[in-house]
Protein backbone atom coordinates (compact mmCIF):
# COMPACT_ATOMS: atom_id res chain seq x y z
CA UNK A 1 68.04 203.50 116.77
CA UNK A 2 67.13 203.35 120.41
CA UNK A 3 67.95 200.77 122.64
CA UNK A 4 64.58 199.68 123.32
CA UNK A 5 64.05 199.14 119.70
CA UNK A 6 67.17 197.12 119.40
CA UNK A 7 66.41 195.31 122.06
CA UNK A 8 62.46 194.46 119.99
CA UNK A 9 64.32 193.93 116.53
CA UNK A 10 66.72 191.27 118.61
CA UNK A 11 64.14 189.57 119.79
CA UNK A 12 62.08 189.29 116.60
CA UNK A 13 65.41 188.67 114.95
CA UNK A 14 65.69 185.56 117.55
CA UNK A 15 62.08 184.39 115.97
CA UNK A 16 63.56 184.67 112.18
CA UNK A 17 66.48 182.34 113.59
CA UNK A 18 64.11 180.09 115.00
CA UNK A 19 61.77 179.87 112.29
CA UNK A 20 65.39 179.39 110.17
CA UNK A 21 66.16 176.30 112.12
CA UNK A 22 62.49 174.71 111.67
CA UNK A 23 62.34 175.27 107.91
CA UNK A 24 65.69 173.62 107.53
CA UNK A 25 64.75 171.08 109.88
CA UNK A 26 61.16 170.41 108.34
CA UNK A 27 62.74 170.29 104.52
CA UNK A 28 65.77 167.77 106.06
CA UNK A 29 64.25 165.50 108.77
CA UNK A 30 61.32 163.40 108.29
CA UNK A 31 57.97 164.52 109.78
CA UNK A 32 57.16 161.59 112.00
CA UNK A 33 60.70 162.60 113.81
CA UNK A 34 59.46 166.42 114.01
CA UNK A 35 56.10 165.54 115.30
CA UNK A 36 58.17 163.18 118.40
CA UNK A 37 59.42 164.07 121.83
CA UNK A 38 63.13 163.20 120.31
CA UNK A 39 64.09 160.87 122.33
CA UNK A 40 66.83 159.69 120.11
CA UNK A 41 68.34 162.02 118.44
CA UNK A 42 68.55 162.28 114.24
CA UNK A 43 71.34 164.29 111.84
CA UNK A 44 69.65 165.98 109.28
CA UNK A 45 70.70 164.50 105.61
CA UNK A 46 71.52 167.93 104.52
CA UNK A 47 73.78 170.61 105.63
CA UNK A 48 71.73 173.56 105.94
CA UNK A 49 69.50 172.29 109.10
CA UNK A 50 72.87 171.91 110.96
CA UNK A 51 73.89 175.43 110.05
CA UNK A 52 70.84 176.68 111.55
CA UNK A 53 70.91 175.14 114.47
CA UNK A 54 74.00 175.94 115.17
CA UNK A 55 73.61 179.70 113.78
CA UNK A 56 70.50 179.88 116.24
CA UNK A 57 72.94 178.52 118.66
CA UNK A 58 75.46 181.18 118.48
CA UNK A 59 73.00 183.64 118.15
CA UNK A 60 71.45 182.41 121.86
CA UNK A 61 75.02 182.79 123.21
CA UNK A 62 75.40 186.64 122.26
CA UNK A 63 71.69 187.65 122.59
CA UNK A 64 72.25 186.92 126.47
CA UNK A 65 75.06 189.23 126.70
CA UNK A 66 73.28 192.04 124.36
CA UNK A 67 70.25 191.71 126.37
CA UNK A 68 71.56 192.25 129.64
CA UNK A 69 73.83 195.26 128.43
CA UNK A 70 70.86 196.91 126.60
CA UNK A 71 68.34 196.47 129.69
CA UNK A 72 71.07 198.32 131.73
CA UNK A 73 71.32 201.15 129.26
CA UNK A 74 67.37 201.09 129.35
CA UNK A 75 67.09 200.49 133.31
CA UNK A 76 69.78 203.72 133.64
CA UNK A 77 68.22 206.03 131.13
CA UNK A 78 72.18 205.89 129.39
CA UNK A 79 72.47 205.66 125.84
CA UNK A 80 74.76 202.48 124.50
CA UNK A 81 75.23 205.14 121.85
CA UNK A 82 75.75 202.92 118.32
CA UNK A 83 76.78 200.23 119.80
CA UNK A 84 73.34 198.38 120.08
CA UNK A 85 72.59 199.27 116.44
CA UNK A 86 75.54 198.03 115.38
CA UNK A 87 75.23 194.60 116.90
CA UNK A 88 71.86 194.01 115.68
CA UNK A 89 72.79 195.03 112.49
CA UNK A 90 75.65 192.26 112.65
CA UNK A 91 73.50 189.87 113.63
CA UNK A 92 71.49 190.30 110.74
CA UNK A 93 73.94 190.43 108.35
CA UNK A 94 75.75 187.23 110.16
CA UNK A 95 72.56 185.07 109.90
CA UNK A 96 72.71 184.49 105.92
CA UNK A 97 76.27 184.35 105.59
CA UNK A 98 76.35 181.35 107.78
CA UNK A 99 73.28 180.04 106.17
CA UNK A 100 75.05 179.96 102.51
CA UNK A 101 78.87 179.40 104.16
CA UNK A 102 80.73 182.58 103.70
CA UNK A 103 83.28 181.66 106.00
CA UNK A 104 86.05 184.79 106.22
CA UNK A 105 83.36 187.49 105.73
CA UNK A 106 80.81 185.41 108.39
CA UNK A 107 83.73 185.19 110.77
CA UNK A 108 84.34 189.58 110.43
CA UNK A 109 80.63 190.15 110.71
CA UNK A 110 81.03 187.78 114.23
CA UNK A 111 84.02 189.93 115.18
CA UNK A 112 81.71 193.15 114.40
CA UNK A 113 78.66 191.87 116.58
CA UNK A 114 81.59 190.74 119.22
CA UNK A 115 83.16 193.97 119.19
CA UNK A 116 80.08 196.38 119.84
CA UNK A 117 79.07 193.83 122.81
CA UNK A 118 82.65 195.11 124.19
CA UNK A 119 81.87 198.68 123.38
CA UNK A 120 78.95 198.79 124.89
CA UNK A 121 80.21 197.00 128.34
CA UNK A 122 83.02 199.49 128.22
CA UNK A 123 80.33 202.17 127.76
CA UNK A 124 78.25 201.20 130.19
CA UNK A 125 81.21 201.20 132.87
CA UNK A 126 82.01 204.69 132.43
């Protein structure tokens, strides 16, 4: 897959996240409070809002990184070689295991995602 498609498929991967937290949020938290500016913040009742949030969270943290190591392959005319691939395909994998709590295998996938970021700054230094 080329980088510029990874780079499309991470950011409609982002919206999926997104759209991940607000359906947990919507089914959890009462309307009224979604509908507010949130000026005092509210715990959802359930669990799976929280992992959302903080799955979309995590996912914010390592798009940054991908992003700006993907538009360098793209600005260079380099190749990041499978590396890209392989972190979006981590990423997608990650997103349900966290979801439904599969901690050691979530946890490997991370590692995965974490590990091509690495290969592809190493790649992009040679």
């Amino acid at each position: 897959m080329s980088e510029l498609a990874c780079l499309e498929l991470s950011v409609l991967w982002w919206i999926v996240h997104v759209l991940a937290q607000v359906g947990a949020s919507q089914i959890e938290l009462p309307l009224p409070y979604l509908l507010s500016s949130r000026d005092r913040p509210m715990e959802p009742k359930g669990v799976m809002a929280g992992r959302a949030n903080r799955a979309l969270g995590n996912y914010v943290q390592n798009f940054t990184a991908f992003a700006a190591l993907d538009l360098a392959f793209i600005a260079l005319h380099q190749s990041g070689g499978v590396w890209p691939t392989v972190w979006i395909v981590a990423r997608i994998v990650y997103l349900p295991l966290y979801l439904f709590n599969a901690i050691y295998v979530r946890t490997i996938v991370w590692g995965v995602s974490f590990a091509a970021l690495i290969a592809m700054l190493v790649r992009l230094a040679m």
